[in-house]
N, C-alpha and C. Protein backbone atom coordinates (compact mmCIF):
# COMPACT_ATOMS: atom_id res chain seq x y z
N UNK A 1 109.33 106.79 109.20
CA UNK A 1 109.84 105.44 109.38
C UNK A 1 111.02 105.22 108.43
N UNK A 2 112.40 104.44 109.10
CA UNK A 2 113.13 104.63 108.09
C UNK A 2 112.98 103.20 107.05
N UNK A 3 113.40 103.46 106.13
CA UNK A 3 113.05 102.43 104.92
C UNK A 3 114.05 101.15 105.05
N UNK A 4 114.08 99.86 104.70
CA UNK A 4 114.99 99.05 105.12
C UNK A 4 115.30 98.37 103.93
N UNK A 5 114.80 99.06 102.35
CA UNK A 5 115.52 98.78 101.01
C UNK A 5 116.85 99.00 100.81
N UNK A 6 117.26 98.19 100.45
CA UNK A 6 118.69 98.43 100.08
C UNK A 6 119.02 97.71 98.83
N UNK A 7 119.80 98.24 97.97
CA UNK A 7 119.88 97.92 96.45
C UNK A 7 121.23 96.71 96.45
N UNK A 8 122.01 97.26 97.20
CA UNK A 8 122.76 95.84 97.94
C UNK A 8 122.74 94.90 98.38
N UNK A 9 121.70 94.78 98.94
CA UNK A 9 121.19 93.79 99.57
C UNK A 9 119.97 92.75 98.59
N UNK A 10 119.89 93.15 97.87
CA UNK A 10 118.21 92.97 97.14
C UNK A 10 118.77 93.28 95.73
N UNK A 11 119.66 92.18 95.16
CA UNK A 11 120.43 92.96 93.92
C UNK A 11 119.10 92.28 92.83
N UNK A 12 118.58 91.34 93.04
CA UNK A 12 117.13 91.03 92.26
C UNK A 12 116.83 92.20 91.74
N UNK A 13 115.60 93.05 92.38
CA UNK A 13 115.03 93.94 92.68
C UNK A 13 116.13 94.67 91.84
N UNK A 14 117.24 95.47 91.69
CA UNK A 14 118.06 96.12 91.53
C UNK A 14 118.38 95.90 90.02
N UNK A 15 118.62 94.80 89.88
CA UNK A 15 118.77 93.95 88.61
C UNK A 15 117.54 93.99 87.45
N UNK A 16 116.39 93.77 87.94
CA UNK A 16 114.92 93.60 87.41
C UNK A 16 114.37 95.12 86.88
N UNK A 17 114.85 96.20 87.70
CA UNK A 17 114.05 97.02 87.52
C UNK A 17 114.29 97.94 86.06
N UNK A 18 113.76 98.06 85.26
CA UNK A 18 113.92 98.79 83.75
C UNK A 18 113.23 100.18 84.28
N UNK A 19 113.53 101.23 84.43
CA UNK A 19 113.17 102.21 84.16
C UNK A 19 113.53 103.25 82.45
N UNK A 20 113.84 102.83 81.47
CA UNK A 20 113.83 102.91 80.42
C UNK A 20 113.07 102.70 79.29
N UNK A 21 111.98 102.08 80.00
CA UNK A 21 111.10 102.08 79.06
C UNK A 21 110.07 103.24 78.82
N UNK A 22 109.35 103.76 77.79
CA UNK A 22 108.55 104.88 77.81
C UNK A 22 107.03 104.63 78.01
N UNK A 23 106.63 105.25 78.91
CA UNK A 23 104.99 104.94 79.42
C UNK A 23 103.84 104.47 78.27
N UNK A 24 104.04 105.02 77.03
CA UNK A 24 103.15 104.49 76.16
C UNK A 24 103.52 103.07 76.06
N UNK A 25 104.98 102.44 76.36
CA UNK A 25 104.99 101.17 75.83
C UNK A 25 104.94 100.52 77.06
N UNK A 26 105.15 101.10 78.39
CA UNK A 26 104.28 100.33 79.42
C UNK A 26 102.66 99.95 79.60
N UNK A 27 102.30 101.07 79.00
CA UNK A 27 100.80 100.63 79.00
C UNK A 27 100.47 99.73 78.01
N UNK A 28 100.99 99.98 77.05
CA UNK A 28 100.98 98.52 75.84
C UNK A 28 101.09 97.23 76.57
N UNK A 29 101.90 96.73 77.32
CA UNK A 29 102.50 95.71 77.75
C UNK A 29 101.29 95.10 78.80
N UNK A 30 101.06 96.27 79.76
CA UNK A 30 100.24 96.06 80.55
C UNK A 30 98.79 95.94 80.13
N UNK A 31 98.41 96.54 79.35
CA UNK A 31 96.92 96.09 78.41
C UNK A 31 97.49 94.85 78.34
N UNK A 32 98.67 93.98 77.66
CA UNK A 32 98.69 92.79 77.03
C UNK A 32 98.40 91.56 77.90
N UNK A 33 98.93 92.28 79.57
CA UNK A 33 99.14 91.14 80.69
C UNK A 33 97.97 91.26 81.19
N UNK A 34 96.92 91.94 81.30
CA UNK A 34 95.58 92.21 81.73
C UNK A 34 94.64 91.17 80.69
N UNK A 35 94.58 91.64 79.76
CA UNK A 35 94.60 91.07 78.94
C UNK A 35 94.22 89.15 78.58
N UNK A 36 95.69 89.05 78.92
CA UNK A 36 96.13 87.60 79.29
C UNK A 36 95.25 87.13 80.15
N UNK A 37 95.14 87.58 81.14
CA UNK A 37 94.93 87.06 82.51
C UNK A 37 93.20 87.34 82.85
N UNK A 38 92.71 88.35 82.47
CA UNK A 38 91.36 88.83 82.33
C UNK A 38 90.64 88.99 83.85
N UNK A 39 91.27 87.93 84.77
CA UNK A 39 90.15 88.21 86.11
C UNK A 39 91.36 88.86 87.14
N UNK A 40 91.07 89.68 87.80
CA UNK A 40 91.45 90.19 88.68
C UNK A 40 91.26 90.27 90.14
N UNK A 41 92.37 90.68 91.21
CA UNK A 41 91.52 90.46 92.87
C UNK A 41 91.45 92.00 92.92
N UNK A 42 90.30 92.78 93.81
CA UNK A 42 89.60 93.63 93.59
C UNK A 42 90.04 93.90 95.89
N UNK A 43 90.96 94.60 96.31
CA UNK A 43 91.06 94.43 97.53
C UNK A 43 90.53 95.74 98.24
N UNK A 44 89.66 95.44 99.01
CA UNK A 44 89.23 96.88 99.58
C UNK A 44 89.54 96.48 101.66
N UNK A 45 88.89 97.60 101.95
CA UNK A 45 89.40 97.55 103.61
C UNK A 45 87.83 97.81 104.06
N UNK A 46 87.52 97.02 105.17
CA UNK A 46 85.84 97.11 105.75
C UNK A 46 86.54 98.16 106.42
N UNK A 47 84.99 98.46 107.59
CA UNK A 47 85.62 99.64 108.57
C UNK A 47 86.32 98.79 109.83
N UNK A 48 86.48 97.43 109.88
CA UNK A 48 87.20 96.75 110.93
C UNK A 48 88.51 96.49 110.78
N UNK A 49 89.22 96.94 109.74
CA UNK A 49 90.61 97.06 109.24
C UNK A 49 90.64 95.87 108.45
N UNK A 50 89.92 95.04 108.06
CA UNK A 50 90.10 93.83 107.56
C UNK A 50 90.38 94.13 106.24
N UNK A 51 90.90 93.20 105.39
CA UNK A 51 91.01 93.72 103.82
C UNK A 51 90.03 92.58 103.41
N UNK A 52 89.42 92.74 102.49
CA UNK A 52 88.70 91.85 101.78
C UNK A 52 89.20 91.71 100.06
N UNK A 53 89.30 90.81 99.17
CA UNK A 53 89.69 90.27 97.79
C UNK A 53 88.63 90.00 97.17
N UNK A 54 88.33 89.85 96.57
CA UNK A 54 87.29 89.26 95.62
C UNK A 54 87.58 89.39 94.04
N UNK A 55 87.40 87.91 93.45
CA UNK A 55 87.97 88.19 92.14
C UNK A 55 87.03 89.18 90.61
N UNK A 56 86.98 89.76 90.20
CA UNK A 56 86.64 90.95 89.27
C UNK A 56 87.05 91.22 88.08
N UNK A 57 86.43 91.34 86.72
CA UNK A 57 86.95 91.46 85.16
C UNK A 57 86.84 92.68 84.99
N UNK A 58 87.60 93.09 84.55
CA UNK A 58 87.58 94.84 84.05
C UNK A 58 86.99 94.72 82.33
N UNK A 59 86.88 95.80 82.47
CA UNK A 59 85.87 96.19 80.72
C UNK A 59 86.82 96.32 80.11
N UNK A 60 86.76 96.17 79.03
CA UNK A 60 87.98 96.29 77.77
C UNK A 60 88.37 97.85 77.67
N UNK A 61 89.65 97.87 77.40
CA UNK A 61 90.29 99.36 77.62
C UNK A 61 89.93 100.53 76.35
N UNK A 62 89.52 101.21 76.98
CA UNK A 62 88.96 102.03 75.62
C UNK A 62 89.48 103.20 74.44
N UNK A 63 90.92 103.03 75.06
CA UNK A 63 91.74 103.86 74.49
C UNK A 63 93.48 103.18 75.00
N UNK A 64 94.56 103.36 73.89
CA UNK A 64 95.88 102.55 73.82
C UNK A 64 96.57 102.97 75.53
N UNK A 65 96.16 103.77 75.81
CA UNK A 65 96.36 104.76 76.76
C UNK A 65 95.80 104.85 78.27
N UNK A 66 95.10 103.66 78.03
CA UNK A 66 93.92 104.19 79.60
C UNK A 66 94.73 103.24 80.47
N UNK A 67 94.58 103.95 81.62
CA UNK A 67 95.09 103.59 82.85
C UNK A 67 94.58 102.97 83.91
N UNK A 68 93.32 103.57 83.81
CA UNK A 68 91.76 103.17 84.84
C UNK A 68 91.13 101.98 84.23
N UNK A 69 90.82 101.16 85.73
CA UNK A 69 89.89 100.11 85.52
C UNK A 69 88.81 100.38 85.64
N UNK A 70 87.74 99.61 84.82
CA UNK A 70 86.23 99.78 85.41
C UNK A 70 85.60 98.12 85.56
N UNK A 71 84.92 98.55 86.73
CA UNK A 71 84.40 97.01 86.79
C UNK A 71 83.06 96.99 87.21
N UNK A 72 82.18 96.38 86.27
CA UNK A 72 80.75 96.26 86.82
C UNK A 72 80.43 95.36 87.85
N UNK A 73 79.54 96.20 88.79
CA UNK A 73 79.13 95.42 90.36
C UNK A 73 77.77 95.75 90.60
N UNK A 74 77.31 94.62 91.63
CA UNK A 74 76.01 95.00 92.18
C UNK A 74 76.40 95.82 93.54
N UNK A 75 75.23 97.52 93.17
CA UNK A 75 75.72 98.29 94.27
C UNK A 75 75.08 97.74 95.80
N UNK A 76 74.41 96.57 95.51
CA UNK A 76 73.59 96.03 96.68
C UNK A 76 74.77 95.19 97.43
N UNK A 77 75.61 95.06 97.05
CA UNK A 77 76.82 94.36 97.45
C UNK A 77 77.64 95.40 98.60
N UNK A 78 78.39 94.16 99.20
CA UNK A 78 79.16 94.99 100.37
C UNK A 78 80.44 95.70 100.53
N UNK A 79 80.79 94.89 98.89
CA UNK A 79 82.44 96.09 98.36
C UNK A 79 81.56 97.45 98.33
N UNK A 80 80.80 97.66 98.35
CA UNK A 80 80.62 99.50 98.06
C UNK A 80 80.44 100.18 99.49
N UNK A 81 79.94 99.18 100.66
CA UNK A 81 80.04 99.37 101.26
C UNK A 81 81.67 100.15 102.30
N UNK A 82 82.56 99.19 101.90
CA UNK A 82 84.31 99.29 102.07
C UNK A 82 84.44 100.28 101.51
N UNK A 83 84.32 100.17 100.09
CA UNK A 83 84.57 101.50 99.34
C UNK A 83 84.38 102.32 99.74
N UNK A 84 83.00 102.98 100.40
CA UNK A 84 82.71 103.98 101.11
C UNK A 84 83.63 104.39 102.84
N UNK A 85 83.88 103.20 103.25
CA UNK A 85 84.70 103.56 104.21
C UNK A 85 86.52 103.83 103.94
N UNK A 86 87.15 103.40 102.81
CA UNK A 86 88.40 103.82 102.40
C UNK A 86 88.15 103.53 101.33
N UNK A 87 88.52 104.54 100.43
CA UNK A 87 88.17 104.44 98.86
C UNK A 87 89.69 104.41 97.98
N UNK A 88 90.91 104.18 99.14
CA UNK A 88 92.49 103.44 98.48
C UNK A 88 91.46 101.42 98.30
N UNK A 89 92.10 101.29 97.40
CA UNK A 89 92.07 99.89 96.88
C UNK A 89 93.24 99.65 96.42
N UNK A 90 93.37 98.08 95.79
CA UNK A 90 94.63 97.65 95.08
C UNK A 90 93.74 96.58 94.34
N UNK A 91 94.26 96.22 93.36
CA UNK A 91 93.95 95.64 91.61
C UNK A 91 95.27 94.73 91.52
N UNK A 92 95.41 93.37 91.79
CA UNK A 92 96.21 93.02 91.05
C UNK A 92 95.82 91.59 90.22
N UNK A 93 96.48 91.27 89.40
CA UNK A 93 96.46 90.40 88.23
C UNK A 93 98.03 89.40 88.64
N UNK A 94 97.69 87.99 87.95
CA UNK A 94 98.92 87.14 87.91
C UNK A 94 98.49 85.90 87.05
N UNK A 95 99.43 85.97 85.82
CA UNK A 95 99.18 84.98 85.22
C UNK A 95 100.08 83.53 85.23
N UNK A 96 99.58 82.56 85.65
CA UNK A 96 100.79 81.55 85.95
C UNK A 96 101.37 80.77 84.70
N UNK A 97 101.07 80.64 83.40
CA UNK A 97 101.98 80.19 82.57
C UNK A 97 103.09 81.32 82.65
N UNK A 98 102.82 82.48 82.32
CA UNK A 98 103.77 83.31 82.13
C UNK A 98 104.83 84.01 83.86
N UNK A 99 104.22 83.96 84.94
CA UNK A 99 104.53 84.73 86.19
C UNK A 99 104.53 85.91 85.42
N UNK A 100 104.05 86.69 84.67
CA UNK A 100 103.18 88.02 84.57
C UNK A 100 102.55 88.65 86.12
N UNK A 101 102.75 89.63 86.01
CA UNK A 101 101.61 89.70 87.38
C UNK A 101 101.74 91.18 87.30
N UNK A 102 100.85 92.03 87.80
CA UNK A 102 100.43 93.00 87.95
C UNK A 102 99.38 94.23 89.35
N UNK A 103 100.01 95.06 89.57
CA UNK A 103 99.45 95.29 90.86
C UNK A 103 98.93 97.09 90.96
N UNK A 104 98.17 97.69 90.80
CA UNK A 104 97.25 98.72 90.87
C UNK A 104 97.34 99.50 92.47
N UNK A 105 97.75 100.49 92.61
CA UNK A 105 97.59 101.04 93.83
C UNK A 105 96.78 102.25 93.36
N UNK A 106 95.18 102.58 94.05
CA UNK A 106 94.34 103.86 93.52
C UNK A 106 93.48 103.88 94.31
N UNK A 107 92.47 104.71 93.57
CA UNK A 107 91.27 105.43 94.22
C UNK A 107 90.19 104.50 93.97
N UNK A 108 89.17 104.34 94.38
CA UNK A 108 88.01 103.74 93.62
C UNK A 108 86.57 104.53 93.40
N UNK A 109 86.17 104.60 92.56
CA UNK A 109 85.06 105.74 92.39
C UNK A 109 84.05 105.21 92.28
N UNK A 110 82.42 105.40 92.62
CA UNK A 110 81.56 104.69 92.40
C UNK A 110 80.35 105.62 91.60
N UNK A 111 80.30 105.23 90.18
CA UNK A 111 79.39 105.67 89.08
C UNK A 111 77.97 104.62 88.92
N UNK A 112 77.36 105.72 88.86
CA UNK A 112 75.89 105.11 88.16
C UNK A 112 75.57 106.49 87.29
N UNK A 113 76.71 106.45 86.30
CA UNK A 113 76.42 107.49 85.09
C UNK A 113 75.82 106.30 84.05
N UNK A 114 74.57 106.48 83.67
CA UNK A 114 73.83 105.56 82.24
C UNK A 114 74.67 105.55 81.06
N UNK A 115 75.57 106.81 80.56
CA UNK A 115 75.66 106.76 79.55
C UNK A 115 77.81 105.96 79.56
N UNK A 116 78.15 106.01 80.40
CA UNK A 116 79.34 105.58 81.09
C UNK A 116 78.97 104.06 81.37
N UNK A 117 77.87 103.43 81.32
CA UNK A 117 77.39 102.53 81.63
C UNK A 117 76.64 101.39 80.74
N UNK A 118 76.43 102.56 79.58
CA UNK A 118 75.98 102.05 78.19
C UNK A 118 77.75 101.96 77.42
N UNK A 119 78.41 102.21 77.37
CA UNK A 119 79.59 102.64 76.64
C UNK A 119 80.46 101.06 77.05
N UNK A 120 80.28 100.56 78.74
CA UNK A 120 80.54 99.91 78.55
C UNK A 120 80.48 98.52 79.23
N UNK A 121 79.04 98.41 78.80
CA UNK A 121 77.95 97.40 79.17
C UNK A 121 77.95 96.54 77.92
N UNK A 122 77.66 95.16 77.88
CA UNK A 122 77.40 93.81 77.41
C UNK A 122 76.50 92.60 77.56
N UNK A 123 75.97 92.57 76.53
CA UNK A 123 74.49 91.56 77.20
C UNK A 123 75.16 90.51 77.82
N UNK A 124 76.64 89.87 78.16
CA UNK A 124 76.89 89.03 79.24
C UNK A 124 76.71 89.26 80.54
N UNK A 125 77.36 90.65 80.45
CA UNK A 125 77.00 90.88 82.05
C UNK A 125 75.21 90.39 82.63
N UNK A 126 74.25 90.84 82.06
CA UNK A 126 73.12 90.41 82.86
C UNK A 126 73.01 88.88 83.80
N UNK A 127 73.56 88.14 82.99
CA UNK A 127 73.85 86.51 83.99
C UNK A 127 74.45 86.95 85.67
N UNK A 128 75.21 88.01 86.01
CA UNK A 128 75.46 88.39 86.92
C UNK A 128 73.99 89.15 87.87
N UNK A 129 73.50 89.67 87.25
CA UNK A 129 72.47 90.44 88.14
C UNK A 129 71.04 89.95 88.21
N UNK A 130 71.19 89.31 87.25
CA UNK A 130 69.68 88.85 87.24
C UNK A 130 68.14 89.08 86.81
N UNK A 131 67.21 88.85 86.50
CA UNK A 131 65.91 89.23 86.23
C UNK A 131 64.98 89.07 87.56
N UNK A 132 64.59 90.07 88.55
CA UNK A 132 64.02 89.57 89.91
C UNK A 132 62.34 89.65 89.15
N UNK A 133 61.90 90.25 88.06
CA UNK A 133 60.36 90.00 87.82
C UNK A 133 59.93 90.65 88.64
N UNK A 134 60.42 92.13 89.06
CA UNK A 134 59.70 92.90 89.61
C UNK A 134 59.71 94.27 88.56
N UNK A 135 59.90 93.53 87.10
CA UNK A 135 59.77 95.54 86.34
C UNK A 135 61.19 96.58 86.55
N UNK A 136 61.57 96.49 87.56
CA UNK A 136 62.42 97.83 87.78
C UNK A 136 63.80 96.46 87.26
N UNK A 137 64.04 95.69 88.63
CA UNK A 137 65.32 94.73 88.74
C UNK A 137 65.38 93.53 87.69
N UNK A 138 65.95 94.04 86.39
CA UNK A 138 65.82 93.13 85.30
C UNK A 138 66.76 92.54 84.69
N UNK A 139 68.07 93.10 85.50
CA UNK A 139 69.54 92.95 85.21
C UNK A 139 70.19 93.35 83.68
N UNK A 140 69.52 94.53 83.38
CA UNK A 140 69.96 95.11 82.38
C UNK A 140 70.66 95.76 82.66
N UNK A 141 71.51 96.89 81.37
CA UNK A 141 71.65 98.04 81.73
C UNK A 141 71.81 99.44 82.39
N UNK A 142 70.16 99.23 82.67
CA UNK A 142 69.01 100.41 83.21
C UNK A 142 68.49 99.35 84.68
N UNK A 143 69.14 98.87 84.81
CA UNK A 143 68.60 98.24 86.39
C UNK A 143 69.86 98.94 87.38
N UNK A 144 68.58 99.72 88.57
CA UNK A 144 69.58 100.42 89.70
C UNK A 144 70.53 100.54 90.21
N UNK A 145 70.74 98.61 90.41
CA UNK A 145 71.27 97.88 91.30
C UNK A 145 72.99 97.59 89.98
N UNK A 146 72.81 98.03 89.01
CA UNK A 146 74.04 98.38 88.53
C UNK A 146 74.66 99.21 88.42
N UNK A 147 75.85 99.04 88.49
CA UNK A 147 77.23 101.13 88.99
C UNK A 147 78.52 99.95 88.72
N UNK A 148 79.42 101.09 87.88
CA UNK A 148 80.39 100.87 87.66
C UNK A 148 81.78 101.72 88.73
N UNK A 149 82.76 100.34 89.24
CA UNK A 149 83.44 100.80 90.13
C UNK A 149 84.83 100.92 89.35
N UNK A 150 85.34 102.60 89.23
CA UNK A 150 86.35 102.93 88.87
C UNK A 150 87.61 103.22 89.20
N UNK A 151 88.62 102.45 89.04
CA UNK A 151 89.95 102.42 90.21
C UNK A 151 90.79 103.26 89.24
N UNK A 152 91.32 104.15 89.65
CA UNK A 152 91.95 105.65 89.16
C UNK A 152 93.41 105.07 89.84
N UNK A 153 94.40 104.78 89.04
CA UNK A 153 95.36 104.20 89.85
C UNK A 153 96.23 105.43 90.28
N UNK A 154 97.28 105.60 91.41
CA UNK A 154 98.39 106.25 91.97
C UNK A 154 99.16 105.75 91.30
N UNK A 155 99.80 104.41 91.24
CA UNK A 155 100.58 104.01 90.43
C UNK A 155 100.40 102.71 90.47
N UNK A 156 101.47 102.05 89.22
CA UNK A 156 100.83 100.80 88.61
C UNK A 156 102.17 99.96 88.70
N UNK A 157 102.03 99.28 89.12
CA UNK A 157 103.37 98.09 88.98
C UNK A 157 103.82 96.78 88.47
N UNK A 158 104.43 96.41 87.43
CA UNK A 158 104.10 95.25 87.10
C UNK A 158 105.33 94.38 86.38
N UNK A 159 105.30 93.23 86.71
CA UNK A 159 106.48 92.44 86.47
C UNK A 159 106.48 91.95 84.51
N UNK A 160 107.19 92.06 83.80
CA UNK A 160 107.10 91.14 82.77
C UNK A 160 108.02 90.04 82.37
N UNK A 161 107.83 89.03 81.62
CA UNK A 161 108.94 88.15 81.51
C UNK A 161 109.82 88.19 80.44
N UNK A 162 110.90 87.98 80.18
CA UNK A 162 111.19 88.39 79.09
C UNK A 162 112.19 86.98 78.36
N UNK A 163 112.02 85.89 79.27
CA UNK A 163 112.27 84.71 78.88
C UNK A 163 111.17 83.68 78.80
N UNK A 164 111.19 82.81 77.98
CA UNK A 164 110.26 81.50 78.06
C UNK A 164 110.03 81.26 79.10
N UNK A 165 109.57 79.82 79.79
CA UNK A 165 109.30 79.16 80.40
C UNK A 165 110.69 78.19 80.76
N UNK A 166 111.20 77.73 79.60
CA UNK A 166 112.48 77.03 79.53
C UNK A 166 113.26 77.77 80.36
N UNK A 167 113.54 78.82 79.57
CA UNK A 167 114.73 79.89 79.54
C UNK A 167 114.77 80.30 81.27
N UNK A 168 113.50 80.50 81.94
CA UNK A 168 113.84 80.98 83.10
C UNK A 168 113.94 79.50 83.83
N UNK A 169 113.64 78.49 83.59
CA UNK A 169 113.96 77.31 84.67
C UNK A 169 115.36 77.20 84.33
N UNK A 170 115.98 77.48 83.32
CA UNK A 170 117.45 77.16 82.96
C UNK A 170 118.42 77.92 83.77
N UNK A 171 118.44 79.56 83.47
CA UNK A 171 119.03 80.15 84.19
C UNK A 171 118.46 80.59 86.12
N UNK A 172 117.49 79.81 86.40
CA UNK A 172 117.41 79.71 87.49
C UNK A 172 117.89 78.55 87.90
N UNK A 173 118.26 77.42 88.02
CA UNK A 173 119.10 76.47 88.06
C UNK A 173 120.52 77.25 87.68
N UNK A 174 121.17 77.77 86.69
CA UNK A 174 122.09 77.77 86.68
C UNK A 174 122.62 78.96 87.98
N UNK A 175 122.17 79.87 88.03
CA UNK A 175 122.52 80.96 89.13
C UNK A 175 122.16 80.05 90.93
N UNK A 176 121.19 79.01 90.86
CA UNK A 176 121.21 78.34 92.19
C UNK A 176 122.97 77.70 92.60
N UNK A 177 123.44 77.00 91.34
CA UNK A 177 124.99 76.50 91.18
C UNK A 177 125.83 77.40 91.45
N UNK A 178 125.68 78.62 90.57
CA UNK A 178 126.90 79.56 90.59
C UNK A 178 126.57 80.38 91.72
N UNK A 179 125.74 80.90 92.22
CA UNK A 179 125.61 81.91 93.08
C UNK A 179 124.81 83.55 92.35
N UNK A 180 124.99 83.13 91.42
CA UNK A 180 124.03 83.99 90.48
C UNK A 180 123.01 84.52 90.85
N UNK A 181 122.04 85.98 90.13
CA UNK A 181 120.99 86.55 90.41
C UNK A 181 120.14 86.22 89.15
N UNK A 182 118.99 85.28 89.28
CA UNK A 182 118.47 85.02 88.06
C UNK A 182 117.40 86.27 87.92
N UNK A 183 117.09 86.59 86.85
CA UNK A 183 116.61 88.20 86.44
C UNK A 183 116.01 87.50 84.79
N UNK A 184 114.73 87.05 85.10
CA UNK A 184 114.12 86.43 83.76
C UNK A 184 113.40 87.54 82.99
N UNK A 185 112.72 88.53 83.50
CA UNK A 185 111.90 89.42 83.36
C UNK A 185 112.68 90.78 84.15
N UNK A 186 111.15 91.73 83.85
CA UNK A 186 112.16 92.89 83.84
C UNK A 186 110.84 93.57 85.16
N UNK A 187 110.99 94.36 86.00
CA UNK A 187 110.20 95.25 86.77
C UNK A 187 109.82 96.67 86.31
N UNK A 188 108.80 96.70 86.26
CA UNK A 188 108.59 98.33 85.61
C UNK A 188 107.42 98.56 86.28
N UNK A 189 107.94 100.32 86.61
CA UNK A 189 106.45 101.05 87.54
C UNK A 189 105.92 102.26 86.46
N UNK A 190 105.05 102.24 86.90
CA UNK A 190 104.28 103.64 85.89
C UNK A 190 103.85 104.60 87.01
N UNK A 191 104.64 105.50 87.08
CA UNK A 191 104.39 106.39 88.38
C UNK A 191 103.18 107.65 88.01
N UNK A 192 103.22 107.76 89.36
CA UNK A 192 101.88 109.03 89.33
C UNK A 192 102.42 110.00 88.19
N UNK A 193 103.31 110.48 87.82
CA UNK A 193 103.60 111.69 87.04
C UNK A 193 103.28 110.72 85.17
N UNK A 194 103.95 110.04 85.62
CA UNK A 194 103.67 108.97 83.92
C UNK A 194 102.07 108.88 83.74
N UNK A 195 101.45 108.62 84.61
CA UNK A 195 99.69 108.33 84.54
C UNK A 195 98.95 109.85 84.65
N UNK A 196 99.49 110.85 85.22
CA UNK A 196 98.82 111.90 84.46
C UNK A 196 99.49 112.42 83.43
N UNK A 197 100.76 112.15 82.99
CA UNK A 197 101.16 113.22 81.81
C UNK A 197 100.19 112.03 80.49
N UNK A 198 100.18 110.79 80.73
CA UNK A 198 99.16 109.94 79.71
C UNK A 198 98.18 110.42 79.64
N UNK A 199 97.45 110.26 80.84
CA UNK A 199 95.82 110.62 81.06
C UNK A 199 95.50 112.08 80.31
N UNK A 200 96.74 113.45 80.78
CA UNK A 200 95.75 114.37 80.20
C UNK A 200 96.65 114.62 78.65
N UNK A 201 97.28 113.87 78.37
CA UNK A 201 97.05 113.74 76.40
C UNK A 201 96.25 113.03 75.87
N UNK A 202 95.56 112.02 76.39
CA UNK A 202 94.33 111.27 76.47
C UNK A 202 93.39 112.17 76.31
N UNK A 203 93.05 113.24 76.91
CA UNK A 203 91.99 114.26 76.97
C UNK A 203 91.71 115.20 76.53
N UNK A 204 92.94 115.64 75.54
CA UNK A 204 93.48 116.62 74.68
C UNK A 204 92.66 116.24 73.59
C-alpha cells in the first residue's frame, strides 16, 4: 500500500519530531509521563475484529531502563480471552494538564510465574480480586485467578511538551495569526532496535 505521509504536507509532524535524543533519556522521560499519568487504556482485539479499551495501572518500573509493562488482572476476565486470540495490543497514556501522551505498540504475554508475581505484587491490589471464602480464592498473591499481563513493546511513541501551559496557548494563537506551525513539544519514537539494544544491556 502506498503511504500518503508527506513531510510537506504535515510540516507539524516534521517540525515535532526529535530524533536526537538518546534512548536512555527517552526512557527517562517516558517513566516520567507514565508516571504522571499512572492509568492507562489497555486495547486488545476479540475474535470479532472488535477492539476493546479498558483502563489499567502498570507496576512500577523496575529498572531506569525497562521498557515492558506489567499489569495485574483477573485471568477469569475476558481481556485474556482477546489476548489469546491476537496477542498485538496497544498501551497508551495521556495526561491533560500537560497533553503528554504516550502510545505502546507490542506483544502481550500472559504469566502466572509466583515469583514474577511476588516481585511485583502489593497488598493494594487485593481490593481488586477479592476474598470469595472459599480457601483457594482469597485475592492474594497466591490466588489462581491472578497472572500478570506483559506488553513487550515493538515500539514506543510518545509526545512531550516542552512549553508551559501559557507558552503553548501563546504561540498557538500567535501561528493561528501568522500562518505559523505551532510545535510546543517535541515527538520522539523508541524504535524496535533502541528497545532491544536497552533491553539486552539490561540483561548483561
Amino acid at each position: 500500500m502506498t503511504s500518503t505521509a508527506h513531510p510537506n504536507l504535515d510540516p507539524y509532524t516534521s517540525k515535532a519530531e526529535n530524533n536526537s535524543v538518546s534512548p536512555q533519556e527517552k526512557i527517562k522521560d517516558l517513566h516520567e509521563i507514565i508516571k504522571s499519568v499512572s492509568t492507562g487504556m489497555l486495547t486488545t482485539r476479540a475474535s470479532s475484529g472488535c477492539m476493546h479499551s479498558r483502563a489499567m495501572v502498570p507496576t512500577s518500573p523496575q529498572s531506569d531502563i525497562q521498557t515492558s509493562l506489567y499489569f495485574f488482572a483477573n485471568k477469569a476476565s475476558h481481556k485474556f480471552d482477546e489476548i489469546d486470540n491476537d496477542s498485538h495490543v496497544n498501551v497508551s497514556f495521556c495526561d491533560p494538564k500537560t497533553s503528554n501522551w504516550v502510545s505502546y505498540a507490542g506483544i502481550a504475554k500472559i504469566s502466572q510465574d509466583r515469583e514474577l508475581i511476588k516481585k511485583h505484587w502489593h497488598a493494594g491490589l487485593s481490593a481488586w480480586f477479592g476474598d470469595l471464602k472459599d480457601g483457594v480464592h482469597k485475592g492474594d498473591e497466591h490466588d489462581p485467578r491472578v497472572a500478570l499481563i506483559e506488553v513487550e513493546p515493538n515500539e514506543i511513541r510518545y509526545w512531550i511538551a516542552t512549553k508551559g501551559s501559557v507558552g503553548r496557548v501563546l504561540e498557538t494563537g500567535y501561528n493561528a495569526l501568522t500562518g505559523g506551525v505551532s510545535v510546543p513539544g517535541e515527538l520522539r519514537t523508541i524504535t524496535t532496535s533502541e528497545i532491544q539494544l536497552t533491553q539486552g544491556l539490561h540483561k548483561k
